[in-house]
PDB file of N, CA and C in Angstrom:
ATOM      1  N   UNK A   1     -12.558  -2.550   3.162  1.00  0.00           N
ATOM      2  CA  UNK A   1     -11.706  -2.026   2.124  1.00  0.00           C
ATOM      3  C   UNK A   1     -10.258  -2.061   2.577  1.00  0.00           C
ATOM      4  N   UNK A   2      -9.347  -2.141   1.581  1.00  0.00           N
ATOM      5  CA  UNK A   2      -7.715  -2.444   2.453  1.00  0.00           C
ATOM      6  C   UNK A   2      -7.279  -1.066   1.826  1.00  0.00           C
ATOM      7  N   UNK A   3      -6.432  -0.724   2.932  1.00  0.00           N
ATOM      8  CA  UNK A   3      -5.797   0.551   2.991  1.00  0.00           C
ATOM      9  C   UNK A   3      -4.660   0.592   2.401  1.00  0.00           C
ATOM     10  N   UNK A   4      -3.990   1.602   1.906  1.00  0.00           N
ATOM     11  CA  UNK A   4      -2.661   1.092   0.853  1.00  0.00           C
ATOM     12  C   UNK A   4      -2.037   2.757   1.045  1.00  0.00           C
ATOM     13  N   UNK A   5      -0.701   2.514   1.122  1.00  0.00           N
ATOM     14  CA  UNK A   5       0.010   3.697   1.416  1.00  0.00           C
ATOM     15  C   UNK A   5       1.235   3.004   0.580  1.00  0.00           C
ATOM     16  N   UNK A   6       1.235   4.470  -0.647  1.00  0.00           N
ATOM     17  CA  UNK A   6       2.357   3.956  -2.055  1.00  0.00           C
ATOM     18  C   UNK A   6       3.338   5.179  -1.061  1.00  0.00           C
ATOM     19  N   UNK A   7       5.131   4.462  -0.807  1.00  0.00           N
ATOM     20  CA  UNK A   7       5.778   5.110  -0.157  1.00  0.00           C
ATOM     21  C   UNK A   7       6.824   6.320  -0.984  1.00  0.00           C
ATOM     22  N   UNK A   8       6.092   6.257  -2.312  1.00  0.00           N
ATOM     23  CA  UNK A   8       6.899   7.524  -3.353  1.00  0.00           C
ATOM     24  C   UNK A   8       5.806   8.572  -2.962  1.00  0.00           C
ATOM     25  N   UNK A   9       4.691   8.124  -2.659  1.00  0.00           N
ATOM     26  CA  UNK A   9       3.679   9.134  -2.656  1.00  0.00           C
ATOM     27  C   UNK A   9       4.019  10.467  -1.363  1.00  0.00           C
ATOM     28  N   UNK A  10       4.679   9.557  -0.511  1.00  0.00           N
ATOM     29  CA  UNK A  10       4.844  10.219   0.984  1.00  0.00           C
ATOM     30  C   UNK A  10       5.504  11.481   0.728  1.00  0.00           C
ATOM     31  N   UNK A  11       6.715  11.564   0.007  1.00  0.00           N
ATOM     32  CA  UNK A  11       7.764  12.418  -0.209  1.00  0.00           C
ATOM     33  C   UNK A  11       8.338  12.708   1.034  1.00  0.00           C
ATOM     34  N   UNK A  12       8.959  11.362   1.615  1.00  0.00           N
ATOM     35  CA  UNK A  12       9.862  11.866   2.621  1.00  0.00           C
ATOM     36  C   UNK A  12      11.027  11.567   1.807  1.00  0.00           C
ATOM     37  N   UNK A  13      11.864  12.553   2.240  1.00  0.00           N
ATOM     38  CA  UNK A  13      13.386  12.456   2.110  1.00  0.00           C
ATOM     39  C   UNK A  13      14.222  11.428   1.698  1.00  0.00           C
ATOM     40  N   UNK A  14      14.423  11.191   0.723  1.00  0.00           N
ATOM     41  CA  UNK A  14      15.847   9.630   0.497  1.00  0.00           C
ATOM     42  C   UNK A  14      14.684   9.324   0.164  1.00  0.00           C
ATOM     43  N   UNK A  15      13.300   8.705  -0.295  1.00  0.00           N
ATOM     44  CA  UNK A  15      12.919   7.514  -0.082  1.00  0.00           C
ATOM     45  C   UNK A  15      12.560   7.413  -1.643  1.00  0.00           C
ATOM     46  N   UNK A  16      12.986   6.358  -1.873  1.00  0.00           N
ATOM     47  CA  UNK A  16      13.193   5.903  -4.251  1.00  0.00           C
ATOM     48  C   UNK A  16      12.771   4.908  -3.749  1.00  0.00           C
ATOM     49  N   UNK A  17      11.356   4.432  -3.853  1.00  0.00           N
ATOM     50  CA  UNK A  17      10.970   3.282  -3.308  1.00  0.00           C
ATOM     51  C   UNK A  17       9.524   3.124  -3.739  1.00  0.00           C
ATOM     52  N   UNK A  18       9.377   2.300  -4.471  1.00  0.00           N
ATOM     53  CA  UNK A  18       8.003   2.091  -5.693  1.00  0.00           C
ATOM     54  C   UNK A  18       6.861   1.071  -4.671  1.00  0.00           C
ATOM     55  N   UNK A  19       7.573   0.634  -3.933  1.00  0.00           N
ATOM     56  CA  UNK A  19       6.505  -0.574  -2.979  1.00  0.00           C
ATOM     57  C   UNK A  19       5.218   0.626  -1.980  1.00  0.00           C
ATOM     58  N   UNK A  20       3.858  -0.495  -2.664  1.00  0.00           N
ATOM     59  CA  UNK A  20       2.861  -0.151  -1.731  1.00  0.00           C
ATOM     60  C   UNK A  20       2.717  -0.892  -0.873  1.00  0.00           C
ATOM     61  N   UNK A  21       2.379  -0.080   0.861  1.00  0.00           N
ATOM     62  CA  UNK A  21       2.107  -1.106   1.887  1.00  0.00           C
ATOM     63  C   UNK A  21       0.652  -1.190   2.006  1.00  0.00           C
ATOM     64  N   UNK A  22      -0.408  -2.703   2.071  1.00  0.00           N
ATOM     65  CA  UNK A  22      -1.190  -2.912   2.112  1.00  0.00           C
ATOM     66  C   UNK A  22      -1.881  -3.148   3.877  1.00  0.00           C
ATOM     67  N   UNK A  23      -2.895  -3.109   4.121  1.00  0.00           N
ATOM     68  CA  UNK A  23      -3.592  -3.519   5.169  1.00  0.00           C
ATOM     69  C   UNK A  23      -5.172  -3.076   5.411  1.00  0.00           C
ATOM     70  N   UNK A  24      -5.534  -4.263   6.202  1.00  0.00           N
ATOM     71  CA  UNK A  24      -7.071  -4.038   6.388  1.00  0.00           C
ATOM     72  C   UNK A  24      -7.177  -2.897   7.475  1.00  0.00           C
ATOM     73  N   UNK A  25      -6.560  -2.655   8.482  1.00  0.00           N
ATOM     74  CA  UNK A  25      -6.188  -1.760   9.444  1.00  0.00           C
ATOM     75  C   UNK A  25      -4.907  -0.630   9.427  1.00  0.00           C
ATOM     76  N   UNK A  26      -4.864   0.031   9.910  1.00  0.00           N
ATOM     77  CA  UNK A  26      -3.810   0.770   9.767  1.00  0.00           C
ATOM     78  C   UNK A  26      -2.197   0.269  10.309  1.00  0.00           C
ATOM     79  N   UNK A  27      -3.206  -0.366  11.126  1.00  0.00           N
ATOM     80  CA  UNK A  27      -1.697  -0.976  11.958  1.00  0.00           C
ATOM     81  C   UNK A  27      -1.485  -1.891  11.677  1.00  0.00           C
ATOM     82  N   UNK A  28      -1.942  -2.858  11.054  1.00  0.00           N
ATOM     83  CA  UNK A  28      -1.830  -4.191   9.503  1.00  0.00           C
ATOM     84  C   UNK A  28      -0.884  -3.397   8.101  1.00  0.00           C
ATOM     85  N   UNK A  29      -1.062  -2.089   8.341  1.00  0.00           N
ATOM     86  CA  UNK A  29      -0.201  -1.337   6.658  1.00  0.00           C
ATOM     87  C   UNK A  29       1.290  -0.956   7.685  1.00  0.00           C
ATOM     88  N   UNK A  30       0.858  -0.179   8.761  1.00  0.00           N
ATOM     89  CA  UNK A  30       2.368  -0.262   9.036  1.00  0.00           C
ATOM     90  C   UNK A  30       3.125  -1.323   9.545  1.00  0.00           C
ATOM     91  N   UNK A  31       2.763  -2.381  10.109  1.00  0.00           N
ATOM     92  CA  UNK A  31       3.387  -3.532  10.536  1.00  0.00           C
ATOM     93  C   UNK A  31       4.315  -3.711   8.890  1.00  0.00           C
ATOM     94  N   UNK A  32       3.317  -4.056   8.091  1.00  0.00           N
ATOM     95  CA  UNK A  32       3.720  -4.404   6.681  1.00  0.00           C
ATOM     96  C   UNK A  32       4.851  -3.401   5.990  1.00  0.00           C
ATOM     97  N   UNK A  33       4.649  -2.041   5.874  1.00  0.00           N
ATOM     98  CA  UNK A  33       5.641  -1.366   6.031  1.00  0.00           C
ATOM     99  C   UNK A  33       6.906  -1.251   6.481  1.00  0.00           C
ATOM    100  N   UNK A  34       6.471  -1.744   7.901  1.00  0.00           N
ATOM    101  CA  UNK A  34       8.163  -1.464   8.517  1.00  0.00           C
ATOM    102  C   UNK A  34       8.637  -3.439   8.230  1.00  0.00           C
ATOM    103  N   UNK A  35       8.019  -4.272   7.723  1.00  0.00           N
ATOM    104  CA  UNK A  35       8.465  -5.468   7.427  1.00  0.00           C
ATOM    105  C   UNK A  35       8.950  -5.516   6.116  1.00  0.00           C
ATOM    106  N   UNK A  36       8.812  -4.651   5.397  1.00  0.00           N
ATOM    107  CA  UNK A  36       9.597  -3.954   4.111  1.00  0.00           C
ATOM    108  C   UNK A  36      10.564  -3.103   4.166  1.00  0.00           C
ATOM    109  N   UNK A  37      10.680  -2.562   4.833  1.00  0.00           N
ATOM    110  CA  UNK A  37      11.273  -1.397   5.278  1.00  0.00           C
ATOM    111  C   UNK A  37      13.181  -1.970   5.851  1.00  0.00           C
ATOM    112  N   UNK A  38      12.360  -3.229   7.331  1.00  0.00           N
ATOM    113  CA  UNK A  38      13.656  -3.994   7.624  1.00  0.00           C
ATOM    114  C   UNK A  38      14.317  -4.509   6.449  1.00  0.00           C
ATOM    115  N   UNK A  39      13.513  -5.425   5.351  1.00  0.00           N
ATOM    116  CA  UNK A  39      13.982  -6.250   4.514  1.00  0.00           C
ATOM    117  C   UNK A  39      14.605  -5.350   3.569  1.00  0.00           C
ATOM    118  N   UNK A  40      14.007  -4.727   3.156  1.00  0.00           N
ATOM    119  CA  UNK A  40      15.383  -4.275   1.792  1.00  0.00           C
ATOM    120  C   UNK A  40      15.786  -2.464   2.294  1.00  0.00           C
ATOM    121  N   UNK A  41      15.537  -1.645   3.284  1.00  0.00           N
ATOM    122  CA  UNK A  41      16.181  -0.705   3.448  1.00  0.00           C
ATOM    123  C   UNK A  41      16.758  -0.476   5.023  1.00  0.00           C
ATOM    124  N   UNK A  42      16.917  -1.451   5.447  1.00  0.00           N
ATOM    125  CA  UNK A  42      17.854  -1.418   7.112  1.00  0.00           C
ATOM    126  C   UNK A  42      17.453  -1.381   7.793  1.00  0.00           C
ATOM    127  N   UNK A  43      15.414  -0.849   8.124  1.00  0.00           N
ATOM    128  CA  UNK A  43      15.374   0.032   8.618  1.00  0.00           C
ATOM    129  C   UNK A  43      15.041  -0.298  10.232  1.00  0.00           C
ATOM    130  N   UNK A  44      14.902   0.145  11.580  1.00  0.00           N
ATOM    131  CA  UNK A  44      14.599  -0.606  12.796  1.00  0.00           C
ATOM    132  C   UNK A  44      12.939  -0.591  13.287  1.00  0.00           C
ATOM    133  N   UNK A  45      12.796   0.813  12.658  1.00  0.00           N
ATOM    134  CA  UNK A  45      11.300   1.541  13.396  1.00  0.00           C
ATOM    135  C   UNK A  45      10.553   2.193  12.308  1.00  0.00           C
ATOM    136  N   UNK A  46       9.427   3.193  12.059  1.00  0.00           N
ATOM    137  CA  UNK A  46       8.851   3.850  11.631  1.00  0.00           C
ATOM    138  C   UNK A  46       8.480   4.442  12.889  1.00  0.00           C
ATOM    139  N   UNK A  47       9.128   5.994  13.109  1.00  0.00           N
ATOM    140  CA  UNK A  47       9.469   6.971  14.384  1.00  0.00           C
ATOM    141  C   UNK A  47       7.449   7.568  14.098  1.00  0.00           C
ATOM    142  N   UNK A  48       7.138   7.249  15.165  1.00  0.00           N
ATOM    143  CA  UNK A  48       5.371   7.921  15.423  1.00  0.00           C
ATOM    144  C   UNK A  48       5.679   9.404  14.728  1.00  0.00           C
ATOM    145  N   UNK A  49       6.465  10.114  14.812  1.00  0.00           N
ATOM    146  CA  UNK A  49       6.569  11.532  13.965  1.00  0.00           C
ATOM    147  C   UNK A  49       6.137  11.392  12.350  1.00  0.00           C
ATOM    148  N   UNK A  50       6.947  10.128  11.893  1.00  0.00           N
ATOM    149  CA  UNK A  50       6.815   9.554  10.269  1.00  0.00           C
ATOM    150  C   UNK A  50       5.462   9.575  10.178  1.00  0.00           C
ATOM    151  N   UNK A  51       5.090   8.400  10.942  1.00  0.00           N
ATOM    152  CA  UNK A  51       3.861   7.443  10.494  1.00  0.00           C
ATOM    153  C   UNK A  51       2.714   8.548  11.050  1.00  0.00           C
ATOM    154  N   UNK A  52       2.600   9.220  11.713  1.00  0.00           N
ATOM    155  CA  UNK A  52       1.512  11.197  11.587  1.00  0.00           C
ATOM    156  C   UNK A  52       1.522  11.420  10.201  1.00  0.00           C
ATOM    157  N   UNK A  53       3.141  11.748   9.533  1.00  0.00           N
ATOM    158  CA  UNK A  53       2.896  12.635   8.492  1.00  0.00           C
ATOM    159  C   UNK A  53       2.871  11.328   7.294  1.00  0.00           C
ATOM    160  N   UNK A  54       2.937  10.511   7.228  1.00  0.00           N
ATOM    161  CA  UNK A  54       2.570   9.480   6.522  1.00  0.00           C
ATOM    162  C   UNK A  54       0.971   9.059   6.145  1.00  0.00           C
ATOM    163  N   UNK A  55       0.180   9.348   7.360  1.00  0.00           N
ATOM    164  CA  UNK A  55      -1.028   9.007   7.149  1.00  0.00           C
ATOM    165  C   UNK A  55      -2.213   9.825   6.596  1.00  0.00           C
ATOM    166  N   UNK A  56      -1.515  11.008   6.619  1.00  0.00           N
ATOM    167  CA  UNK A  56      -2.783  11.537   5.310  1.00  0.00           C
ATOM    168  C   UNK A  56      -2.162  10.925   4.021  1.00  0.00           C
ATOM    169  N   UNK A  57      -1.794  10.075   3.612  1.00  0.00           N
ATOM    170  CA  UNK A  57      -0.783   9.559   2.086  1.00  0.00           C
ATOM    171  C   UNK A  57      -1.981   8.357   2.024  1.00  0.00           C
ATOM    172  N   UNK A  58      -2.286   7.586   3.100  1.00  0.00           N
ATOM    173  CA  UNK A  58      -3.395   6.205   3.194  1.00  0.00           C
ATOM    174  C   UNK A  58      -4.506   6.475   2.275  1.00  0.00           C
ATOM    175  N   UNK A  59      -4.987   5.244   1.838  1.00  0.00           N
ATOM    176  CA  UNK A  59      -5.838   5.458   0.510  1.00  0.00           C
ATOM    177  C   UNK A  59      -6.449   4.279   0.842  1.00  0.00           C
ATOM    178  N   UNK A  60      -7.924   4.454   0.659  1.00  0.00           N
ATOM    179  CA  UNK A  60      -8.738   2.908   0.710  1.00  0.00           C
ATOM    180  C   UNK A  60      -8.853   2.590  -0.833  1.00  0.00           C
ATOM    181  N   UNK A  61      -8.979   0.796  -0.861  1.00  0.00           N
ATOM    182  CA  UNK A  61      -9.019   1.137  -2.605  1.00  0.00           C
ATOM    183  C   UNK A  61      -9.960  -0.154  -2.281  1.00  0.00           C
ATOM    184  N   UNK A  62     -10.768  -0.217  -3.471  1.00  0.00           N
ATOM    185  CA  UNK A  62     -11.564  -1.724  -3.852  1.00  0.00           C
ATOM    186  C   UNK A  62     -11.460  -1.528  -4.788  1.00  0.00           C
ATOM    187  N   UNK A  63     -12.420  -3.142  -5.087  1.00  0.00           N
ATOM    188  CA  UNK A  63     -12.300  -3.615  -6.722  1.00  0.00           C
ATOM    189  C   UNK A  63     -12.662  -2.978  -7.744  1.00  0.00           C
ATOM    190  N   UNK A  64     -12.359  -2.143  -8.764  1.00  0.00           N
ATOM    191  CA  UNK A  64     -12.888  -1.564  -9.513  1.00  0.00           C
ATOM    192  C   UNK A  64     -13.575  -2.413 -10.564  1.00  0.00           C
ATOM    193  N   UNK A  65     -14.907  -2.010 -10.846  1.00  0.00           N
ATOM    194  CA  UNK A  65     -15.740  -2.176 -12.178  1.00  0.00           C
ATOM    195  C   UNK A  65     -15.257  -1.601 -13.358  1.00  0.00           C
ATOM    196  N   UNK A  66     -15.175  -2.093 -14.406  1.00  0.00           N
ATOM    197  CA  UNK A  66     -14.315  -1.961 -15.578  1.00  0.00           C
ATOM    198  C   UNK A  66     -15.603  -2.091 -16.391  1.00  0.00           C
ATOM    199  N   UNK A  67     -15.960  -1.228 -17.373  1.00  0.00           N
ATOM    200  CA  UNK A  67     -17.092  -1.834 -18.326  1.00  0.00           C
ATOM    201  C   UNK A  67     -16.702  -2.311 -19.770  1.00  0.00           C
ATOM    202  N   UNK A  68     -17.108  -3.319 -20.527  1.00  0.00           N
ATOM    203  CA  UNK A  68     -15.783  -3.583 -22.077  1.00  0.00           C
ATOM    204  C   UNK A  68     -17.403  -3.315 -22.572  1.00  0.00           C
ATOM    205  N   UNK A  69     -18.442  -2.964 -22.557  1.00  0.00           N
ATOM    206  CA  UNK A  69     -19.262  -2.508 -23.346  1.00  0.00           C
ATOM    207  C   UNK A  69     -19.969  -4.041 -23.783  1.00  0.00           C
ATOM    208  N   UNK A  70     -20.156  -4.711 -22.737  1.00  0.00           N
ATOM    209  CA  UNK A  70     -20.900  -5.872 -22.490  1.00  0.00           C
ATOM    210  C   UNK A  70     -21.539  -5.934 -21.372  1.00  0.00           C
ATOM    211  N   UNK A  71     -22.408  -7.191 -21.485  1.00  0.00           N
ATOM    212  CA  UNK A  71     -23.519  -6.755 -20.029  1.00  0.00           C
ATOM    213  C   UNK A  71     -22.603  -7.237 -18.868  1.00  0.00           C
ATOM    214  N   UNK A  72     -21.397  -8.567 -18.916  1.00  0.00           N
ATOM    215  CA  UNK A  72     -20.807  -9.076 -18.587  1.00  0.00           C
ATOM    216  C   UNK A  72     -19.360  -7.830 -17.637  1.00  0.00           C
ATOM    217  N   UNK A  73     -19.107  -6.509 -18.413  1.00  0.00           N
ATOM    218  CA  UNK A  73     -18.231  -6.236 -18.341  1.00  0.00           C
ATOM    219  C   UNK A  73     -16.879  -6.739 -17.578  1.00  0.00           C
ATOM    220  N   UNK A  74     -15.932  -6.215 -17.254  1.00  0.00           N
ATOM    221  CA  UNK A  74     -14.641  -6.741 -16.295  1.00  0.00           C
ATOM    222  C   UNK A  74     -14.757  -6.603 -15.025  1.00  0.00           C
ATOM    223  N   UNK A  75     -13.412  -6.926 -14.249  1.00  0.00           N
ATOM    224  CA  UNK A  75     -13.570  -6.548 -13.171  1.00  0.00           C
ATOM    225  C   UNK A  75     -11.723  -6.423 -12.847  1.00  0.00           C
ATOM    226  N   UNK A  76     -11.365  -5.726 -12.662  1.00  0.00           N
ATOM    227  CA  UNK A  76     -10.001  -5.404 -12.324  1.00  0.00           C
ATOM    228  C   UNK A  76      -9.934  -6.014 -10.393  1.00  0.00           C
ATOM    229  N   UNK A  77      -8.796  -6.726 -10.831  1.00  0.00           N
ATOM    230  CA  UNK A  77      -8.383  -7.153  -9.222  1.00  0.00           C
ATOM    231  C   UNK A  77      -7.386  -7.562  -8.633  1.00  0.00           C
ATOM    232  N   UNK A  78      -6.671  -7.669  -7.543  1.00  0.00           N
ATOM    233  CA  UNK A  78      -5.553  -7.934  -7.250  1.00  0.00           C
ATOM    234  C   UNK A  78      -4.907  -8.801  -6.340  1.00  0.00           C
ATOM    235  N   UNK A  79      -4.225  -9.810  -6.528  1.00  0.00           N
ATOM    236  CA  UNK A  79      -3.968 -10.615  -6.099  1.00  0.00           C
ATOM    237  C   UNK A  79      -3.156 -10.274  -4.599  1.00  0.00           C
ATOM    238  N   UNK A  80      -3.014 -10.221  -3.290  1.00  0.00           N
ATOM    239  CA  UNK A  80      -2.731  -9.794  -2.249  1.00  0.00           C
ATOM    240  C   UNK A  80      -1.806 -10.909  -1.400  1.00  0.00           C
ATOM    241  N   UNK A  81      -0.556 -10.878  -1.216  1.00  0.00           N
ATOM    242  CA  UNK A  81      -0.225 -11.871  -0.315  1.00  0.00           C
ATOM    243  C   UNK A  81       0.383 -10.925   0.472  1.00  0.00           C
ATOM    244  N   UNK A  82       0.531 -10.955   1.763  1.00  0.00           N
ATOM    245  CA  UNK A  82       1.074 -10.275   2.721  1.00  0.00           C
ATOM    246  C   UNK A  82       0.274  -8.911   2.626  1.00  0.00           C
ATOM    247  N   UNK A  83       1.553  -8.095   2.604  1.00  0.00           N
ATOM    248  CA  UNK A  83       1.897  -6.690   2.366  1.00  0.00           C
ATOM    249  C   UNK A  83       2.053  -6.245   0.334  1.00  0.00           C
ATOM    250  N   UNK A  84       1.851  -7.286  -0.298  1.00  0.00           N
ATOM    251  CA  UNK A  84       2.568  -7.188  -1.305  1.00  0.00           C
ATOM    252  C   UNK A  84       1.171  -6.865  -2.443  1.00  0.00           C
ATOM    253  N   UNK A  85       0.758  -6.362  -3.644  1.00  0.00           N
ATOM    254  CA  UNK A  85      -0.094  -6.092  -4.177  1.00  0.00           C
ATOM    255  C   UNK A  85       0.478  -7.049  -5.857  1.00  0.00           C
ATOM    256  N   UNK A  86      -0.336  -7.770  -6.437  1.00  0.00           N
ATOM    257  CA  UNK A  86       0.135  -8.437  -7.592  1.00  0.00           C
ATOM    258  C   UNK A  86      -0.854  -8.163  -8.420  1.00  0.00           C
ATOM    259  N   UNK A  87      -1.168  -7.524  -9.843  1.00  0.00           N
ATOM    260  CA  UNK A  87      -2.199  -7.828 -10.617  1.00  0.00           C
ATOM    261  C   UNK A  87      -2.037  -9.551 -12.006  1.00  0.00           C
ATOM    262  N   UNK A  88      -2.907 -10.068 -11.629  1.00  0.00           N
ATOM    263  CA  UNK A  88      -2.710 -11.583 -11.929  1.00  0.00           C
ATOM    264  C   UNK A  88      -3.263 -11.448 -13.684  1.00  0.00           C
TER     265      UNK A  88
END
């Protein structure tokens, strides 16, 4: 299951920031994190103090079953490149 930490969810301080970090491991979501983090907010590190109170915020998610009231029903899913989450 890939782990996903939405960084509005965290409620740290300053942070207006709608991007979820994805990973199969934890340390696959923060790598990805702080590779978001450099790119559009400056940033150098994610301080081990953060990423403690960050990680009760981690969420496993899979594919959800969708039923449209066919035997066939849906299947909701998401397209994954990197760190980045796309619904296609």
């Amino acid at each position: 299951m890939t782990k996903t930490l939405g960084f509005r969810d965290t409620g740290v301080a300053g942070v207006d920031c709608d991007f979820v970090a994805l990973g199969e491991t934890e340390e696959e979501l923060f790598r990805n994190a702080l590779e978001h983090g450099r790119t559009f907010h400056g940033m150098e590190d994610i301080p081990k103090h953060l990423q403690e109170r960050m990680r009760k915020f981690i969420r496993e998610e899979k594919t959800a079953s969708i039923s449209d009231g066919t035997q066939n029903g849906m299947q909701r899913t998401f397209l994954k490149i990197g760190g980045l989450r796309f619904r296609p």
